[in-house]
N, C-alpha and C. Protein backbone atom coordinates (compact mmCIF):
# COMPACT_ATOMS: atom_id res chain seq x y z
N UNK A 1 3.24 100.21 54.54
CA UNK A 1 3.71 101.56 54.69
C UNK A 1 3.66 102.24 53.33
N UNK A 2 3.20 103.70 53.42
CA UNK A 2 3.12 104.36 52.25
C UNK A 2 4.37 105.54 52.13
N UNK A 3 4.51 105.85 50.91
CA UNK A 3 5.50 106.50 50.39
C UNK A 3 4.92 107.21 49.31
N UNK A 4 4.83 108.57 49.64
CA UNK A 4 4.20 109.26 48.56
C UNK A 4 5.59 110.00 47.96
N UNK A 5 5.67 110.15 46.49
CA UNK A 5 6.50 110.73 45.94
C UNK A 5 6.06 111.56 45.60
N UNK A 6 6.28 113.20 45.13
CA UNK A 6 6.10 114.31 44.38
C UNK A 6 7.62 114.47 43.47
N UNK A 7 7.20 114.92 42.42
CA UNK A 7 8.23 115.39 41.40
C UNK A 7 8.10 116.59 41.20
N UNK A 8 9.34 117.84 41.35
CA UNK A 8 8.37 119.35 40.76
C UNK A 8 9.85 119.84 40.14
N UNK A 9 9.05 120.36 38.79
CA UNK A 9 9.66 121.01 37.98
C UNK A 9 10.73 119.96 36.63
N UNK A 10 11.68 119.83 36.56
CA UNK A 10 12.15 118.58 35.16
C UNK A 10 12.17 117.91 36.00
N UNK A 11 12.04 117.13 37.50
CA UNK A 11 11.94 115.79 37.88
C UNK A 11 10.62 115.14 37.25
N UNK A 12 9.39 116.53 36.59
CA UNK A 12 8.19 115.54 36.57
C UNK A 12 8.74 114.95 35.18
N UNK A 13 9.20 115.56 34.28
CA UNK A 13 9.31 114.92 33.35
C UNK A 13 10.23 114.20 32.99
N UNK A 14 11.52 113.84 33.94
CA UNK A 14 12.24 112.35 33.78
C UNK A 14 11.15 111.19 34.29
N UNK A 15 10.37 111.89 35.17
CA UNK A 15 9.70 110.33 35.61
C UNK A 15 8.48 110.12 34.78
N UNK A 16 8.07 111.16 34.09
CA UNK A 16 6.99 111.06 33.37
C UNK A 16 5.68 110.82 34.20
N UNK A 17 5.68 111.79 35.20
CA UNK A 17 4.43 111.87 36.11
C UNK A 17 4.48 113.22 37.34
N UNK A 18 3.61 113.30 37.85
CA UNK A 18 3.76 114.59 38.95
C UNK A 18 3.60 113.97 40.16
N UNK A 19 3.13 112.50 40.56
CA UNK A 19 3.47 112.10 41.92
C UNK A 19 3.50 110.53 41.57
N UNK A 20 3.54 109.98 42.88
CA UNK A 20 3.27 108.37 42.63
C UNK A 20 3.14 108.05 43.96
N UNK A 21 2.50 107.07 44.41
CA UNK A 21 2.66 106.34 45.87
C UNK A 21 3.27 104.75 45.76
N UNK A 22 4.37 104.48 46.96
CA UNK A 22 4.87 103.32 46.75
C UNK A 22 4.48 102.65 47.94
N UNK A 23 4.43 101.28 48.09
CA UNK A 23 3.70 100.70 49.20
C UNK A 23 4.92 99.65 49.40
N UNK A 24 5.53 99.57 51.13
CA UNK A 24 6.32 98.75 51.11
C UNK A 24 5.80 97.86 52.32
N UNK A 25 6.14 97.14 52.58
CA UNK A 25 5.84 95.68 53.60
C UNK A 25 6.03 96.25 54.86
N UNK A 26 7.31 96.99 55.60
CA UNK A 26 8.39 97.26 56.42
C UNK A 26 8.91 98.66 55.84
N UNK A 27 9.32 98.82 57.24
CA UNK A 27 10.53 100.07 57.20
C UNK A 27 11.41 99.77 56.41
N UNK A 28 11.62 100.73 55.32
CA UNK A 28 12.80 100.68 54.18
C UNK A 28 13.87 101.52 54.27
N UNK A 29 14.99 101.74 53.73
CA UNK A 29 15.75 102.22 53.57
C UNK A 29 15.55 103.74 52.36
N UNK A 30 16.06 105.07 52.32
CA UNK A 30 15.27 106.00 51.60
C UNK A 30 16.19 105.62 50.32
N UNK A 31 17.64 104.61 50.50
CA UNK A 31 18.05 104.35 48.80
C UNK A 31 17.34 103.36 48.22
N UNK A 32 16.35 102.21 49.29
CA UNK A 32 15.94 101.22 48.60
C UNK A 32 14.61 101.96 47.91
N UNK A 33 14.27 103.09 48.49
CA UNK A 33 12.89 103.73 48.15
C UNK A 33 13.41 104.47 46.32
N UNK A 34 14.41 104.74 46.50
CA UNK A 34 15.17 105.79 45.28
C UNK A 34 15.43 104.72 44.27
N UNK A 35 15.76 103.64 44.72
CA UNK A 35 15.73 102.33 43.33
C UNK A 35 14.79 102.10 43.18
N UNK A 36 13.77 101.88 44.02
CA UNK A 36 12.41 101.75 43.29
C UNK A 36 12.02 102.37 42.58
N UNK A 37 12.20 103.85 42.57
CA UNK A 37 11.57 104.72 41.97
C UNK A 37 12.28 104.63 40.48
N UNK A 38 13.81 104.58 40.61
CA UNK A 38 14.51 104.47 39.08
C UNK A 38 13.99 103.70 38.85
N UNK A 39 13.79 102.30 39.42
CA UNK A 39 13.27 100.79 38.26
C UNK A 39 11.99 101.38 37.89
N UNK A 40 10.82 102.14 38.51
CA UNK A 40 9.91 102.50 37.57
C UNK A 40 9.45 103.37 36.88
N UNK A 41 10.38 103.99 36.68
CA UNK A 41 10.36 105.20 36.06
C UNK A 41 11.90 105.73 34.75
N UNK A 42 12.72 104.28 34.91
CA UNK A 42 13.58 104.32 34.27
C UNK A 42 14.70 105.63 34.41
N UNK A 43 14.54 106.61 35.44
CA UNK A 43 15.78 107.45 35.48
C UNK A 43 16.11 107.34 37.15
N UNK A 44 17.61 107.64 37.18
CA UNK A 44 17.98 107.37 38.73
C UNK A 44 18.50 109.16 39.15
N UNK A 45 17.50 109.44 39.72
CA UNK A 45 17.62 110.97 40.82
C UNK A 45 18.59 110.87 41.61
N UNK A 46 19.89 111.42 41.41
CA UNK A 46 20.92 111.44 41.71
C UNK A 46 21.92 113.03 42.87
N UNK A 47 22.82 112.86 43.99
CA UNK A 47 22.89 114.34 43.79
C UNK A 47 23.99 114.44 42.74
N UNK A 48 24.79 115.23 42.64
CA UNK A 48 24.42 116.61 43.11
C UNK A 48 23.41 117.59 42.60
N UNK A 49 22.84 116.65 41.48
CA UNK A 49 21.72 117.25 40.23
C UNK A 49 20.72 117.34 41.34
N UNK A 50 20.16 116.74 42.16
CA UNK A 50 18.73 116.55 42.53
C UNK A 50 18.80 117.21 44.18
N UNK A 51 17.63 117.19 44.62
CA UNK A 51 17.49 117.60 46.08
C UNK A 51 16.59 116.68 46.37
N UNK A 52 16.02 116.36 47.55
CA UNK A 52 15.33 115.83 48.54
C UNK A 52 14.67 116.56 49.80
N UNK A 53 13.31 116.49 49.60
CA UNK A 53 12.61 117.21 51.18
C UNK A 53 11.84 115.70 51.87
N UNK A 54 12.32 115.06 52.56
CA UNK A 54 11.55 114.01 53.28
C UNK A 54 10.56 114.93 53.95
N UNK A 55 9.30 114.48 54.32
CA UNK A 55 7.57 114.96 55.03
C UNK A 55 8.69 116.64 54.88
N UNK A 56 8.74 117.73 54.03
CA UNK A 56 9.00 118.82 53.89
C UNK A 56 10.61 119.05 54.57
N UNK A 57 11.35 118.46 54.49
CA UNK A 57 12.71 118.81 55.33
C UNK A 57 13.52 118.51 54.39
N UNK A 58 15.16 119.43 53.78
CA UNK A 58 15.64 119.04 53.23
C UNK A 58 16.32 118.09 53.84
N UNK A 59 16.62 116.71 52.71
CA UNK A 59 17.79 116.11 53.45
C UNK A 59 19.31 116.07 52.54
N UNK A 60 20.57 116.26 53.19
CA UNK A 60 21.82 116.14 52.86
C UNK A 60 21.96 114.94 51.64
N UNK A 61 22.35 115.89 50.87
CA UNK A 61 22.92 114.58 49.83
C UNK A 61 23.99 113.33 50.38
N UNK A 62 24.76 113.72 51.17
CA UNK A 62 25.22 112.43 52.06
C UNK A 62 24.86 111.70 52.74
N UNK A 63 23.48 111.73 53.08
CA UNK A 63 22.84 110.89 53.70
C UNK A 63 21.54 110.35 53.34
N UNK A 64 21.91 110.28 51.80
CA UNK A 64 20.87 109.56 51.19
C UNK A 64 20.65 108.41 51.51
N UNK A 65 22.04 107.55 51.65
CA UNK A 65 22.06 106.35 51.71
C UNK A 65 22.03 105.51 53.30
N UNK A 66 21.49 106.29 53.98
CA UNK A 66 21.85 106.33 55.55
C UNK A 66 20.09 106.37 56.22
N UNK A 67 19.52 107.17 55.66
CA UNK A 67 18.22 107.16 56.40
C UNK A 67 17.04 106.05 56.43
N UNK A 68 16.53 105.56 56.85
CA UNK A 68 15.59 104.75 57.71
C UNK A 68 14.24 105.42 57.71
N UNK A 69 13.54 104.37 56.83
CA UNK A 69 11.99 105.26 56.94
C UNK A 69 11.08 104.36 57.78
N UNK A 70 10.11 104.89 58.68
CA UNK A 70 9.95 103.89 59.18
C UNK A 70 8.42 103.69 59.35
N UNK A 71 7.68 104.77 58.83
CA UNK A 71 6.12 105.19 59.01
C UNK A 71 5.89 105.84 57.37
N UNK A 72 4.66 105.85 57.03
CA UNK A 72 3.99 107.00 56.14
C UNK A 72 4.89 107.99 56.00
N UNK A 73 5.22 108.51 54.80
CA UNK A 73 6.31 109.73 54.63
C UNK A 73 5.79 110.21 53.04
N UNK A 74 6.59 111.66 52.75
CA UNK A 74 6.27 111.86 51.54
C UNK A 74 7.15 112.30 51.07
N UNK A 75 8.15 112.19 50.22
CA UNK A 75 9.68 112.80 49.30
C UNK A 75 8.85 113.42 48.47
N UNK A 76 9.99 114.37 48.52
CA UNK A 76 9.85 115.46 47.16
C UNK A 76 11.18 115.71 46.50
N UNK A 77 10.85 115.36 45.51
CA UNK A 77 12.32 115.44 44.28
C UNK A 77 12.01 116.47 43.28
N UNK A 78 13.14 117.34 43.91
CA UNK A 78 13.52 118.67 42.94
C UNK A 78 14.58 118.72 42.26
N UNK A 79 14.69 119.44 41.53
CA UNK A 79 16.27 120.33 40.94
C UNK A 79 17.01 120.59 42.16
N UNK A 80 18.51 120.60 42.07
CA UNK A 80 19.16 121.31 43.10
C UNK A 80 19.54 122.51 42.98
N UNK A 81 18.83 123.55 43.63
CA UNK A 81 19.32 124.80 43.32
C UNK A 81 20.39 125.44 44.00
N UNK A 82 21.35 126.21 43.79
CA UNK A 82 22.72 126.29 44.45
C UNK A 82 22.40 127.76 44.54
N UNK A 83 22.60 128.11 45.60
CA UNK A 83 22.64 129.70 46.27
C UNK A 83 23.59 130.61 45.73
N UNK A 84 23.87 131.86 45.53
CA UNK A 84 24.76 132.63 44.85
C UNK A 84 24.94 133.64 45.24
């Protein structure tokens, strides 16, 4: 299973790249996908700093640790921008 990451805007440059693809065995978990990404990239994308669009959808910072990936997908890690 593939996992494409995008980084846009200072996410590219904590990770020091503009995308990456991760390849897992099985359906993963989207926090086991988010440690992977800290172990290789040495920073951990966190909220309330960060956002998340799984295949283009935001997802809830509370349920980072809750979702189930289970096919080909693509995250996108942004800034969190707060409405005003």
């Amino acid at each position: 299973m593939r996992v494409a990451v995008r980084y846009l805007g200072p996410a590219s440059s904590f990770s020091n790249t503009a995308g990456d693809v991760l390849e897992f065995d099985r359906p993963v978990s989207l926090q086991r996908v988010l440690d992977t990404i800290a172990a290789r990239c040495n920073y951990r994308f966190t909220p309330p700093a960060w956002a998340l669009l799984l295949d283009g959808r935001g997802v809830a910072n509370e349920n980072w640790g809750s979702i189930l990936i289970k096919a080909d997908t693509e995250i996108t890690i942004l800034p969190h921008l707060s409405g005003g």
